[in-house]
PDB file of N, CA and C in Angstrom:
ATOM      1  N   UNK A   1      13.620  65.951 -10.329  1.00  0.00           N
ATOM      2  CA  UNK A   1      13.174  65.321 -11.547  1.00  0.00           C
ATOM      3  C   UNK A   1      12.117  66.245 -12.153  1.00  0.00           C
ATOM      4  N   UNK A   2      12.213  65.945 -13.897  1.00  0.00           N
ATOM      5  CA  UNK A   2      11.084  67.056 -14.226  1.00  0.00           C
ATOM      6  C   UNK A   2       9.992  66.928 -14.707  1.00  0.00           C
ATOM      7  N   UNK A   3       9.495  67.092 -15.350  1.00  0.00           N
ATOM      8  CA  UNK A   3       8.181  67.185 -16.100  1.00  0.00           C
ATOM      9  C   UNK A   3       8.330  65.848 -16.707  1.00  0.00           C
ATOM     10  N   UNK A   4       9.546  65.644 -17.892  1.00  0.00           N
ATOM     11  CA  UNK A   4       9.706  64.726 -18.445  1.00  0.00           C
ATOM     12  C   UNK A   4      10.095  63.237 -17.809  1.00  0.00           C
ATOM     13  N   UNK A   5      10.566  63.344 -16.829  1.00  0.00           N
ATOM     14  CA  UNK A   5      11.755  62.454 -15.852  1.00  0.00           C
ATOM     15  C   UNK A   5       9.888  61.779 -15.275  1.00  0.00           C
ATOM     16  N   UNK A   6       9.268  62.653 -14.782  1.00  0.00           N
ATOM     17  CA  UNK A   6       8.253  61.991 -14.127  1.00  0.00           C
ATOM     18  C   UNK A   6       7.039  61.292 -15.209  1.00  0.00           C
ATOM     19  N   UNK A   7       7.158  61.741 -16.133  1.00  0.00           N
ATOM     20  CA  UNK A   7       6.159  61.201 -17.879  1.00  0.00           C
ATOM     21  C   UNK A   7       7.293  59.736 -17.861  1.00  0.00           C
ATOM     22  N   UNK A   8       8.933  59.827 -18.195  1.00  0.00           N
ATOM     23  CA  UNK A   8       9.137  58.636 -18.273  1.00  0.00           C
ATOM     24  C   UNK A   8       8.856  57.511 -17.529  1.00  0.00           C
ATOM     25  N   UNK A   9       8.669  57.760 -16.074  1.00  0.00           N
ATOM     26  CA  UNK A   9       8.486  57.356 -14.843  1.00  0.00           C
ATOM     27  C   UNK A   9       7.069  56.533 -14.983  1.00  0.00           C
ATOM     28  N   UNK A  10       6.426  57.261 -15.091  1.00  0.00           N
ATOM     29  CA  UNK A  10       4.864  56.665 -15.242  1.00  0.00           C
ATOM     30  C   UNK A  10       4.485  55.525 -16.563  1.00  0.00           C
ATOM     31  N   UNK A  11       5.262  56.435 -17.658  1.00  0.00           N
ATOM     32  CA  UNK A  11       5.131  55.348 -19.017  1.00  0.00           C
ATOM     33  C   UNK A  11       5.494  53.787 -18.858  1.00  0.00           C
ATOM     34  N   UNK A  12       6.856  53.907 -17.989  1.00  0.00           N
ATOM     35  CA  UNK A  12       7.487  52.580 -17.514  1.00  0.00           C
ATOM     36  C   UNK A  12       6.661  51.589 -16.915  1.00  0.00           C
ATOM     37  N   UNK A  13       6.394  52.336 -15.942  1.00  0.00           N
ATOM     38  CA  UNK A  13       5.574  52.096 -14.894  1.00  0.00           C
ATOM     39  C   UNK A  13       4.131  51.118 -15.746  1.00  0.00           C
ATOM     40  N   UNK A  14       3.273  52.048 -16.500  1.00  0.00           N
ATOM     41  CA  UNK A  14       2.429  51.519 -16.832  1.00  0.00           C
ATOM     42  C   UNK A  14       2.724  50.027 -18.289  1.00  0.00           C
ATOM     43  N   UNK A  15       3.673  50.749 -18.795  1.00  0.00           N
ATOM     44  CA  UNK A  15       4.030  49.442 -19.394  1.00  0.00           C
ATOM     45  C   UNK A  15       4.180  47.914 -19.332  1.00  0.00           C
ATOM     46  N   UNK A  16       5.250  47.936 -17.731  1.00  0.00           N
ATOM     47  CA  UNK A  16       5.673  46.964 -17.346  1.00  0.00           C
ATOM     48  C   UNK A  16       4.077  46.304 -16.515  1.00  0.00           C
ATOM     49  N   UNK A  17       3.533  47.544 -16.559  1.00  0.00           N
ATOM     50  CA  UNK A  17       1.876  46.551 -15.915  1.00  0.00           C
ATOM     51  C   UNK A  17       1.021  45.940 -16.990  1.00  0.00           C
ATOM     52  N   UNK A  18       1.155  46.554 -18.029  1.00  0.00           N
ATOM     53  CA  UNK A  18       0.435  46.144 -18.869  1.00  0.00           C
ATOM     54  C   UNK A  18       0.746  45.224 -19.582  1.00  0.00           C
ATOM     55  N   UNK A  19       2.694  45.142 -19.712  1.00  0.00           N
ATOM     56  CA  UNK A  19       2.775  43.420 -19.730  1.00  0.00           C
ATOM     57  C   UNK A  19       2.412  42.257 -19.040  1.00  0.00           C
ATOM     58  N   UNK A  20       2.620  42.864 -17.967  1.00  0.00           N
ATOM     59  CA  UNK A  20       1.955  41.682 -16.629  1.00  0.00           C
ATOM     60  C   UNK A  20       0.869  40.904 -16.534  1.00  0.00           C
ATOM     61  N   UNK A  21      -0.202  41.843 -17.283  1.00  0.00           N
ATOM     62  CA  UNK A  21      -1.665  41.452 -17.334  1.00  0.00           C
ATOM     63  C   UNK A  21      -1.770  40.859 -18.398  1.00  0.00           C
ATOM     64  N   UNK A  22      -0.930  41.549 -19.535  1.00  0.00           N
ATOM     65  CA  UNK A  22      -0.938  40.321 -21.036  1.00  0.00           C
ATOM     66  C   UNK A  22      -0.831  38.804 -20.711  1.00  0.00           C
ATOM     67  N   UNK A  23       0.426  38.917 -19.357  1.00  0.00           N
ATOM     68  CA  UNK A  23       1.589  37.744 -19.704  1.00  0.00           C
ATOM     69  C   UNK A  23       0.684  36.617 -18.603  1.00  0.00           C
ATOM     70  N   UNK A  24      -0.384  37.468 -17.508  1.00  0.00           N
ATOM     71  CA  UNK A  24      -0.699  36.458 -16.753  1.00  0.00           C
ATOM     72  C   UNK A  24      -1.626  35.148 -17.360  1.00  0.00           C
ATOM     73  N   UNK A  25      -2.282  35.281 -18.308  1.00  0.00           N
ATOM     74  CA  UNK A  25      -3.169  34.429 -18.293  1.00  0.00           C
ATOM     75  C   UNK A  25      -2.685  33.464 -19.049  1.00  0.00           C
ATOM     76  N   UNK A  26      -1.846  33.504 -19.583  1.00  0.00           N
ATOM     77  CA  UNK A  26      -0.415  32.514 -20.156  1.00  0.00           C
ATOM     78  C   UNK A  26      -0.204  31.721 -19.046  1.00  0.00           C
ATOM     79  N   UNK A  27       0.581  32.617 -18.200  1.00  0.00           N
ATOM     80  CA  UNK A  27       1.032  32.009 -17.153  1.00  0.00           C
ATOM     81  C   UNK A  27       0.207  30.822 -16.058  1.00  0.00           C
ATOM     82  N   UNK A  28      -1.200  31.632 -16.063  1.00  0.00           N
ATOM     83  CA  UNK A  28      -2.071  30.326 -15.496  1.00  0.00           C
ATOM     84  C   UNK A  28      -2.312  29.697 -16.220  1.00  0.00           C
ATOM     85  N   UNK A  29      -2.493  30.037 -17.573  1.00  0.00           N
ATOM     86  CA  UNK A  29      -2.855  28.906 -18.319  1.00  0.00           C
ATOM     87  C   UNK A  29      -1.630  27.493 -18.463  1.00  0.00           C
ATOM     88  N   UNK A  30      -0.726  27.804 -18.200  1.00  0.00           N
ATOM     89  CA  UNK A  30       0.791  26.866 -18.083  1.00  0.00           C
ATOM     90  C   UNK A  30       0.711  26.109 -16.885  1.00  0.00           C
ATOM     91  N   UNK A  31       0.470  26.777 -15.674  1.00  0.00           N
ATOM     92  CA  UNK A  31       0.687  26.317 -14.364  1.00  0.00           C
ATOM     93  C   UNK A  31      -0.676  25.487 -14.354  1.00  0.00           C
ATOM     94  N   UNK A  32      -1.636  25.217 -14.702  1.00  0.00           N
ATOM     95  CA  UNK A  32      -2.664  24.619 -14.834  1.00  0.00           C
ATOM     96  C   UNK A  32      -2.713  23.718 -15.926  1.00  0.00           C
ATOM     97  N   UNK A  33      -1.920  24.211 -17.226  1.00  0.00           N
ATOM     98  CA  UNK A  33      -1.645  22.445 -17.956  1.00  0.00           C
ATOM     99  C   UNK A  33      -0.856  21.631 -16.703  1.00  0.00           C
ATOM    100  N   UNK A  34       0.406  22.607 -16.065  1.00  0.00           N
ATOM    101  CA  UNK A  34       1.181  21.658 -15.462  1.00  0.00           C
ATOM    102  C   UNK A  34       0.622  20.740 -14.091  1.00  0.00           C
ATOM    103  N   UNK A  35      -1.018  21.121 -13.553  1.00  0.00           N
ATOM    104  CA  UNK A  35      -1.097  20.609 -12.954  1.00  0.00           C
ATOM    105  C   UNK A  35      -1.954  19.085 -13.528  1.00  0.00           C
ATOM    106  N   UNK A  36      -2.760  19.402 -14.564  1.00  0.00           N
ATOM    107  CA  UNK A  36      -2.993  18.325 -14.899  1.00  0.00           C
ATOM    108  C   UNK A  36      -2.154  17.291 -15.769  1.00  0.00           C
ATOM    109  N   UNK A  37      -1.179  18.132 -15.599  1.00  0.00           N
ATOM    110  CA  UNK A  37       0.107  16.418 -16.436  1.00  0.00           C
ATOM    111  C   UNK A  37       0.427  15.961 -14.995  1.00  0.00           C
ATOM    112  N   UNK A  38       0.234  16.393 -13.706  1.00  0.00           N
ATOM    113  CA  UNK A  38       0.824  15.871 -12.602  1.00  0.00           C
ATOM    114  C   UNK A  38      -0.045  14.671 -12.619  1.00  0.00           C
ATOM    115  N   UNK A  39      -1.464  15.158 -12.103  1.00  0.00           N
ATOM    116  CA  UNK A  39      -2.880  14.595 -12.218  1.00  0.00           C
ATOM    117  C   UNK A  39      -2.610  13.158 -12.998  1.00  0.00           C
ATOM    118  N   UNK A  40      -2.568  13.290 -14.637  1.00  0.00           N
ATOM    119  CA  UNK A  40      -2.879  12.567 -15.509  1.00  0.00           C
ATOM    120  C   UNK A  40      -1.468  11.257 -15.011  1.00  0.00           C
ATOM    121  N   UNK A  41      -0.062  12.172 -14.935  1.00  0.00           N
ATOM    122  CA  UNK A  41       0.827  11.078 -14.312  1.00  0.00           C
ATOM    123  C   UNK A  41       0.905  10.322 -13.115  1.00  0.00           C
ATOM    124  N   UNK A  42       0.216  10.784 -12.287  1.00  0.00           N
ATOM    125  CA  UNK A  42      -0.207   9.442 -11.207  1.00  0.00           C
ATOM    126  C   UNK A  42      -1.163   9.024 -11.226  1.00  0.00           C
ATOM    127  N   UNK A  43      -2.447   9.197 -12.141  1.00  0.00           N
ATOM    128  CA  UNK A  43      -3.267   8.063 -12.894  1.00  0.00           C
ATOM    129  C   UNK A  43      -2.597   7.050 -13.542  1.00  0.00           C
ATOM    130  N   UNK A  44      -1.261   7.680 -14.531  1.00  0.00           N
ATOM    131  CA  UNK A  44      -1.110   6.704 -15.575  1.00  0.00           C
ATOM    132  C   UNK A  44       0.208   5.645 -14.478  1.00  0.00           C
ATOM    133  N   UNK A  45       0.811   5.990 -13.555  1.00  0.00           N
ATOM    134  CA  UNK A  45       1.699   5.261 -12.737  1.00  0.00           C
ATOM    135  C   UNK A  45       0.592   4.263 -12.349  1.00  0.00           C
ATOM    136  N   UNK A  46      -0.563   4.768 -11.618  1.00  0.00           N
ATOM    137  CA  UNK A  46      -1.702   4.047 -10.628  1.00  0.00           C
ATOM    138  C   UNK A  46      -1.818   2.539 -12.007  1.00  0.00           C
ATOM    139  N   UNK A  47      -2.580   3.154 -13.124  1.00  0.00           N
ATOM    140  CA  UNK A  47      -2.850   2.538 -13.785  1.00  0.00           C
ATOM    141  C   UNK A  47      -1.596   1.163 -14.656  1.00  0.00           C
ATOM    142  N   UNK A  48      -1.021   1.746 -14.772  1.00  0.00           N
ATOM    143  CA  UNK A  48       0.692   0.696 -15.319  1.00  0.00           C
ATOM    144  C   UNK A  48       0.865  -0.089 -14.394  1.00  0.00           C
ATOM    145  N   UNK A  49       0.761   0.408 -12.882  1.00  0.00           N
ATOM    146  CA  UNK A  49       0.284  -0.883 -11.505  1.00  0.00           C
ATOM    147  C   UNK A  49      -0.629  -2.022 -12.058  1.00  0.00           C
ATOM    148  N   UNK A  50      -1.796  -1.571 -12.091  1.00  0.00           N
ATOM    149  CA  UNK A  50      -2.646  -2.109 -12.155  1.00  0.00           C
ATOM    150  C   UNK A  50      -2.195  -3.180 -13.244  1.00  0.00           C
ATOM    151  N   UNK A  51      -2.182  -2.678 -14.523  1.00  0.00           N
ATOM    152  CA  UNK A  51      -1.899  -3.702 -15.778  1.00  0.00           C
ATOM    153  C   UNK A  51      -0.586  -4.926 -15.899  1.00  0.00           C
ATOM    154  N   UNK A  52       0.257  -4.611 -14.627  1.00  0.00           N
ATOM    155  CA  UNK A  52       1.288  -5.109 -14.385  1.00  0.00           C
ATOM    156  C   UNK A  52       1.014  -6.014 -13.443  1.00  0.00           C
ATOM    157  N   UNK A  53       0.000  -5.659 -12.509  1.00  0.00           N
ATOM    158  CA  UNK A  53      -0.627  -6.582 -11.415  1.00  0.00           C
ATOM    159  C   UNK A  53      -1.631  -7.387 -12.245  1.00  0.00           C
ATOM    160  N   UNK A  54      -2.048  -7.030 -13.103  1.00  0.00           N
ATOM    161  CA  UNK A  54      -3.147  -8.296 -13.650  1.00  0.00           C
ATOM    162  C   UNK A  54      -2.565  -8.807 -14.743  1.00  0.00           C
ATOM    163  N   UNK A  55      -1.420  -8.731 -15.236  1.00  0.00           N
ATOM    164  CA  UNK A  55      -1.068  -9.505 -16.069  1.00  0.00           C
ATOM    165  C   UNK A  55       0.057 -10.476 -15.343  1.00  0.00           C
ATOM    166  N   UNK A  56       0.340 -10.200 -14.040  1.00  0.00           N
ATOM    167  CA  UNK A  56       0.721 -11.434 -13.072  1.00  0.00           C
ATOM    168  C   UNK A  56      -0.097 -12.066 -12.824  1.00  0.00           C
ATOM    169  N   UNK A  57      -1.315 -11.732 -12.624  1.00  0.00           N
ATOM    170  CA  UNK A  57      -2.140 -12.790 -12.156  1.00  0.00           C
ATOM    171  C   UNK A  57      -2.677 -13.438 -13.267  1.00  0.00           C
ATOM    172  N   UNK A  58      -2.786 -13.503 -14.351  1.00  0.00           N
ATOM    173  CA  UNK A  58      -3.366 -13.705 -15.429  1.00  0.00           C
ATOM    174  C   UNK A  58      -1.936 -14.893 -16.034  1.00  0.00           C
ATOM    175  N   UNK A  59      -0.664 -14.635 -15.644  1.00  0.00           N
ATOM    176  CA  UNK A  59       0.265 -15.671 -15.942  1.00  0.00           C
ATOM    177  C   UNK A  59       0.055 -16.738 -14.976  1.00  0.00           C
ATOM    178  N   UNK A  60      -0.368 -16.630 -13.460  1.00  0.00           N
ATOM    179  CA  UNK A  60      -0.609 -17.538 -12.582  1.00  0.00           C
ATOM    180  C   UNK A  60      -1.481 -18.282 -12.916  1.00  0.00           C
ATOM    181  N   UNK A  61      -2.949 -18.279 -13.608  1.00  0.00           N
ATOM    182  CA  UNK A  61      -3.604 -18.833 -14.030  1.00  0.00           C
ATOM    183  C   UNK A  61      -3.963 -19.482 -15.190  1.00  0.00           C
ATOM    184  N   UNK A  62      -2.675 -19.095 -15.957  1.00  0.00           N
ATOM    185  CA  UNK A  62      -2.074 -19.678 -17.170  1.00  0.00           C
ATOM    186  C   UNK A  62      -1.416 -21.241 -16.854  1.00  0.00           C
ATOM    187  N   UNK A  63      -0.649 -20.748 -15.877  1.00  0.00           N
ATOM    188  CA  UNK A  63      -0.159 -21.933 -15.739  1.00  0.00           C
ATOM    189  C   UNK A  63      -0.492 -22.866 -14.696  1.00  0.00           C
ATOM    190  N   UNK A  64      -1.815 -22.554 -13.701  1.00  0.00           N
ATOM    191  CA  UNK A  64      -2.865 -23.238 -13.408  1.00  0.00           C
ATOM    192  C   UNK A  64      -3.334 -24.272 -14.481  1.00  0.00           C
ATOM    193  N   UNK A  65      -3.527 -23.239 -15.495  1.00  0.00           N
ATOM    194  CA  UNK A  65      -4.450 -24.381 -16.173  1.00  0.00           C
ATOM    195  C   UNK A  65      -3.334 -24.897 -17.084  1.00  0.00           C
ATOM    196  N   UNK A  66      -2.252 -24.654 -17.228  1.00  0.00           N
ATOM    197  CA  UNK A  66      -1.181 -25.852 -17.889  1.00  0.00           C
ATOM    198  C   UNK A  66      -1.439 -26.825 -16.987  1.00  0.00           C
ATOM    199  N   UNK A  67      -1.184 -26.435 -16.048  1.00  0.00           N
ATOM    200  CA  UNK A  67      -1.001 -28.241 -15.106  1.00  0.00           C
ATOM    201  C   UNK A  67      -2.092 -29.112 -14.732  1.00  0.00           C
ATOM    202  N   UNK A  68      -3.474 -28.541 -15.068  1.00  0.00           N
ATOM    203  CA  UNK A  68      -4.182 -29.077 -15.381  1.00  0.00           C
ATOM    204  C   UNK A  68      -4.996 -29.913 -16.839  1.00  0.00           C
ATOM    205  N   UNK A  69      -4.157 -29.121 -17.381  1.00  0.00           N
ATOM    206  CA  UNK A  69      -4.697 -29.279 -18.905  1.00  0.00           C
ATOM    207  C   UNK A  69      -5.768 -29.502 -19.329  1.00  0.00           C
ATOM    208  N   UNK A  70      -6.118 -27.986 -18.681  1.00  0.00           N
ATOM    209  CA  UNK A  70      -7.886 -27.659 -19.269  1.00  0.00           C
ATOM    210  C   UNK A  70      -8.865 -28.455 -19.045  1.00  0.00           C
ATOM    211  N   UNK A  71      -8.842 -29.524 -18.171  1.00  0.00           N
ATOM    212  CA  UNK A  71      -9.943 -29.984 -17.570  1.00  0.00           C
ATOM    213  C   UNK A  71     -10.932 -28.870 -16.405  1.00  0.00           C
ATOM    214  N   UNK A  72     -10.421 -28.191 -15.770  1.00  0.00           N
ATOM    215  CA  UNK A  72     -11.108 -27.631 -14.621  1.00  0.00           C
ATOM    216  C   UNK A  72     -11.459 -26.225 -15.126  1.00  0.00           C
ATOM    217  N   UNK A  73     -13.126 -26.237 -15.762  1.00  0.00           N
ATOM    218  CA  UNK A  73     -13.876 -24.948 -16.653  1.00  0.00           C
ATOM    219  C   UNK A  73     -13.664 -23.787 -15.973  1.00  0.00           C
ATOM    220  N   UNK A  74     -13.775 -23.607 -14.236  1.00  0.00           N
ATOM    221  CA  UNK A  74     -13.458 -22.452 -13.601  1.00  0.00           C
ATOM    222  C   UNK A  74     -12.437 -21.795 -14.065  1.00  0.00           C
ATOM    223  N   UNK A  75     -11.149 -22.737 -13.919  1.00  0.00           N
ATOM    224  CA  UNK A  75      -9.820 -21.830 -14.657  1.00  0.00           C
ATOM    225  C   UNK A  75      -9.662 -21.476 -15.655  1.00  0.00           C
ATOM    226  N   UNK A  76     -10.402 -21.835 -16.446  1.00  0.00           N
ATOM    227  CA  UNK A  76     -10.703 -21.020 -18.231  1.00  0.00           C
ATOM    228  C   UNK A  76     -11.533 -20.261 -17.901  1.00  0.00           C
ATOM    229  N   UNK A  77     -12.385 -19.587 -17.549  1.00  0.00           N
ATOM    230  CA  UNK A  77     -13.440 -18.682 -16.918  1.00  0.00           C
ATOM    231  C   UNK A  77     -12.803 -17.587 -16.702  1.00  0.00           C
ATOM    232  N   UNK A  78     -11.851 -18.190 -15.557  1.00  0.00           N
ATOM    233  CA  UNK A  78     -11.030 -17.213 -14.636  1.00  0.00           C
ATOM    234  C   UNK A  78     -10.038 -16.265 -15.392  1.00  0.00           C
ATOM    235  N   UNK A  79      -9.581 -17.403 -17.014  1.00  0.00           N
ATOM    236  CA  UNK A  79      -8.694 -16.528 -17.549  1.00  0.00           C
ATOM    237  C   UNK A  79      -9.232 -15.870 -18.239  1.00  0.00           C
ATOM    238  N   UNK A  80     -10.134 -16.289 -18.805  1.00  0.00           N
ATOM    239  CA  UNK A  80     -11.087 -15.026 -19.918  1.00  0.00           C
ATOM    240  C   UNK A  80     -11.488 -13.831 -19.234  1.00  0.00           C
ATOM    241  N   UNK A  81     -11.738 -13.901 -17.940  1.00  0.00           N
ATOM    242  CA  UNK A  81     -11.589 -12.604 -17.150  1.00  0.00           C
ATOM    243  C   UNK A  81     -10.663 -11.894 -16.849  1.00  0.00           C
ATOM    244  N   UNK A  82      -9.905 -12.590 -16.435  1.00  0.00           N
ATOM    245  CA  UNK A  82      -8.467 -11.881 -16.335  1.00  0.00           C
ATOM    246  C   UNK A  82      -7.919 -11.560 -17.727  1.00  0.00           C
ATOM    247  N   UNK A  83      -8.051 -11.917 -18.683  1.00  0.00           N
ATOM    248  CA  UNK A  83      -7.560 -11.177 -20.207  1.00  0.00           C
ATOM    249  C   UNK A  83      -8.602  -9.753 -20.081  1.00  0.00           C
ATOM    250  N   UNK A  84      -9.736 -10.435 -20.337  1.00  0.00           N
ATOM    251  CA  UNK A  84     -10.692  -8.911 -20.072  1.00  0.00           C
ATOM    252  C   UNK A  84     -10.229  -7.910 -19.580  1.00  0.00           C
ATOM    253  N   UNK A  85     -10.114  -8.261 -17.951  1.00  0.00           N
ATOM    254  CA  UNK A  85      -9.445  -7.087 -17.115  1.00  0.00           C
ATOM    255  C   UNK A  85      -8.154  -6.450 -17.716  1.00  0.00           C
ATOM    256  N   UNK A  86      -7.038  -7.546 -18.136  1.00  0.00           N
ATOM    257  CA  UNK A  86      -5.860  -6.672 -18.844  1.00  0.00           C
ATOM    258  C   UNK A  86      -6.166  -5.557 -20.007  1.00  0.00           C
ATOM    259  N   UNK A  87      -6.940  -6.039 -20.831  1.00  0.00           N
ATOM    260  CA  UNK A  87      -7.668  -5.561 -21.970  1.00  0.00           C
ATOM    261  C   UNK A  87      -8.339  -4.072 -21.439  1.00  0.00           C
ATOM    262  N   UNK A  88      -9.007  -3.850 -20.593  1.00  0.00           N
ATOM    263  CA  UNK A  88      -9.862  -2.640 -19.796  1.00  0.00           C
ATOM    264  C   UNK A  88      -8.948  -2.001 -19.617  1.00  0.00           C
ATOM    265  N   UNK A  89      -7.798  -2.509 -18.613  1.00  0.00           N
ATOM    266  CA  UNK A  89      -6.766  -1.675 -17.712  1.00  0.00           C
ATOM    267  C   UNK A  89      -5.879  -0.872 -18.638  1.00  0.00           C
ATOM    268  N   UNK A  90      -5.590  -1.908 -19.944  1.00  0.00           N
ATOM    269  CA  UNK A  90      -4.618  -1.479 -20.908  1.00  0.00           C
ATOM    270  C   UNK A  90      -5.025  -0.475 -21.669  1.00  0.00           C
ATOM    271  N   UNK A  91      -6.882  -0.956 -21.820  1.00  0.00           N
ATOM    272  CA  UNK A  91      -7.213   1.089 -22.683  1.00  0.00           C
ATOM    273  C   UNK A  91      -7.681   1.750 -22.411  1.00  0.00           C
ATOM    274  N   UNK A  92      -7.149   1.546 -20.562  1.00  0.00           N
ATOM    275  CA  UNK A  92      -7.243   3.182 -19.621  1.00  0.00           C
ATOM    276  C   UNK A  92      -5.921   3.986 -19.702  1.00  0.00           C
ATOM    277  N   UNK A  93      -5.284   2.677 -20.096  1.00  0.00           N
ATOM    278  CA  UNK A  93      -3.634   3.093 -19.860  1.00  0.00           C
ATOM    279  C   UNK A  93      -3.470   4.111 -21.357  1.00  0.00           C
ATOM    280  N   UNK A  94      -3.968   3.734 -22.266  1.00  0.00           N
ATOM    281  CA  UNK A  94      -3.743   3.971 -23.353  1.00  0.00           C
ATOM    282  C   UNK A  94      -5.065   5.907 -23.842  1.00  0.00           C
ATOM    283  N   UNK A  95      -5.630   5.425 -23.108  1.00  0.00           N
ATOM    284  CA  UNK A  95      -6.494   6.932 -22.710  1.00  0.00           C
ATOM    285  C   UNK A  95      -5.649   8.050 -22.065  1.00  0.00           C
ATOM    286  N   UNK A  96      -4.837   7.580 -20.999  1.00  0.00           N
ATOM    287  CA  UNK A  96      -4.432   8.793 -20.408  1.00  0.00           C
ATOM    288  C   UNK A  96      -3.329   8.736 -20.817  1.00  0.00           C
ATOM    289  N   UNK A  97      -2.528   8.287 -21.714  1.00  0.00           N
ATOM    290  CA  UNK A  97      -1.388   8.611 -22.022  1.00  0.00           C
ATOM    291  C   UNK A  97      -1.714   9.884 -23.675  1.00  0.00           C
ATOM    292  N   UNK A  98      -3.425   9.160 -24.384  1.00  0.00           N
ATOM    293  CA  UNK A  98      -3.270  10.232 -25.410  1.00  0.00           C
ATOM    294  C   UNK A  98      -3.942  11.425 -24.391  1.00  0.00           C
ATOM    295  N   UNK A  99      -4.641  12.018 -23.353  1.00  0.00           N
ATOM    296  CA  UNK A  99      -4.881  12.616 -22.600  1.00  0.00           C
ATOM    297  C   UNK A  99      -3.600  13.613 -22.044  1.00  0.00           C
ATOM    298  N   UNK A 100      -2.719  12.884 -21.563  1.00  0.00           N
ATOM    299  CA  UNK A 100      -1.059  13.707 -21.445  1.00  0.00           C
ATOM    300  C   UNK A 100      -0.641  13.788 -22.959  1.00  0.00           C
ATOM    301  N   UNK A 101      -0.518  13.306 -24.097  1.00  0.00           N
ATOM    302  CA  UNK A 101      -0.459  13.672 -25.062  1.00  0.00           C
ATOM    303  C   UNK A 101      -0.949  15.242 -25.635  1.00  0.00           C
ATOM    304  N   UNK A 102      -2.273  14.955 -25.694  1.00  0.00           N
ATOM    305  CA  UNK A 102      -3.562  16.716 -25.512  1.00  0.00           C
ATOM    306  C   UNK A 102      -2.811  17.741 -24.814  1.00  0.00           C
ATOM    307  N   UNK A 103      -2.530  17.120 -23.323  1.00  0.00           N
ATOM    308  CA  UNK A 103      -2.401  18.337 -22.639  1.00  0.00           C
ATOM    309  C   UNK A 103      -0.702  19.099 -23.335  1.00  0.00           C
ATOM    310  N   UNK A 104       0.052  18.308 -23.376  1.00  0.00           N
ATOM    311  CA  UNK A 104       1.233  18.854 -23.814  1.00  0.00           C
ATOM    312  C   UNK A 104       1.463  19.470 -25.123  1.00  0.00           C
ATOM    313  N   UNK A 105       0.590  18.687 -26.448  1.00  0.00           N
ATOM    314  CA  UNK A 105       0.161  19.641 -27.257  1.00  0.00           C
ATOM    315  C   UNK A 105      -0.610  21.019 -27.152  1.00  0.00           C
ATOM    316  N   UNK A 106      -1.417  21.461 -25.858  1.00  0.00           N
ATOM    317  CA  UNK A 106      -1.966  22.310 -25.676  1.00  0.00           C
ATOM    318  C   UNK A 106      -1.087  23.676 -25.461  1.00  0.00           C
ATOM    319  N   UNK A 107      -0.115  22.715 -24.773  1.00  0.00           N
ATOM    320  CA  UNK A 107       1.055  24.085 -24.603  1.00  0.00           C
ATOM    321  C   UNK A 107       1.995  24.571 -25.722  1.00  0.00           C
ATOM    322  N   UNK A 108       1.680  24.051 -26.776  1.00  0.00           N
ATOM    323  CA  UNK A 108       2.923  24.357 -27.786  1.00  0.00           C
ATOM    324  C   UNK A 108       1.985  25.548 -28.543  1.00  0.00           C
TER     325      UNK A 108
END
């Protein structure tokens, strides 16, 4: 190989490195949105639990107090809390979904 054969050799060479180094911080920057959409999606699973579990319990005590018909103040208490709690749970739910929203706009 000659003079030239070994100039092409090296040019390549340095090229294909110097894409590499362009292309890496892309690349972490991707693999690191992708870890926080993992993150943010088993918050928002954890959380859809949650709002699904208190809005069962929040029907149980609905119809507690049907069959009582609002005589017994605890169970109206109980439900104004339990709406509360749905209410909290629902705009955590509603946080991390515009949160995975962000992150996926981040990548475009």
């Amino acid at each position: 190989m000659g003079l030239y054969g070994s100039i092409i050799v090296l040019s390549t060479i340095a090229l294909s490195g110097s894409v590499f180094f362009a292309l890496s911080p892309i690349f972490r920057q991707r693999r690191r949105a992708i870890e926080k959409l993992k993150l943010v999606n088993d918050a928002l699973v954890a959380a859809e639990e949650n709002v699904a579990r208190l809005q069962e319990r929040h029907d149980v005590i609905l119809k507690e107090i049907c069959s009582y018909y609002l005589v017994n103040s605890e169970l109206e208490e109980a439900l104004v809390a339990a709406r509360a709690a749905i209410d909290v749970a629902s705009g955590f739910v509603i946080e991390l979904r515009r949160l995975q929203l962000n992150i996926l706009n981040s990548l475009s």
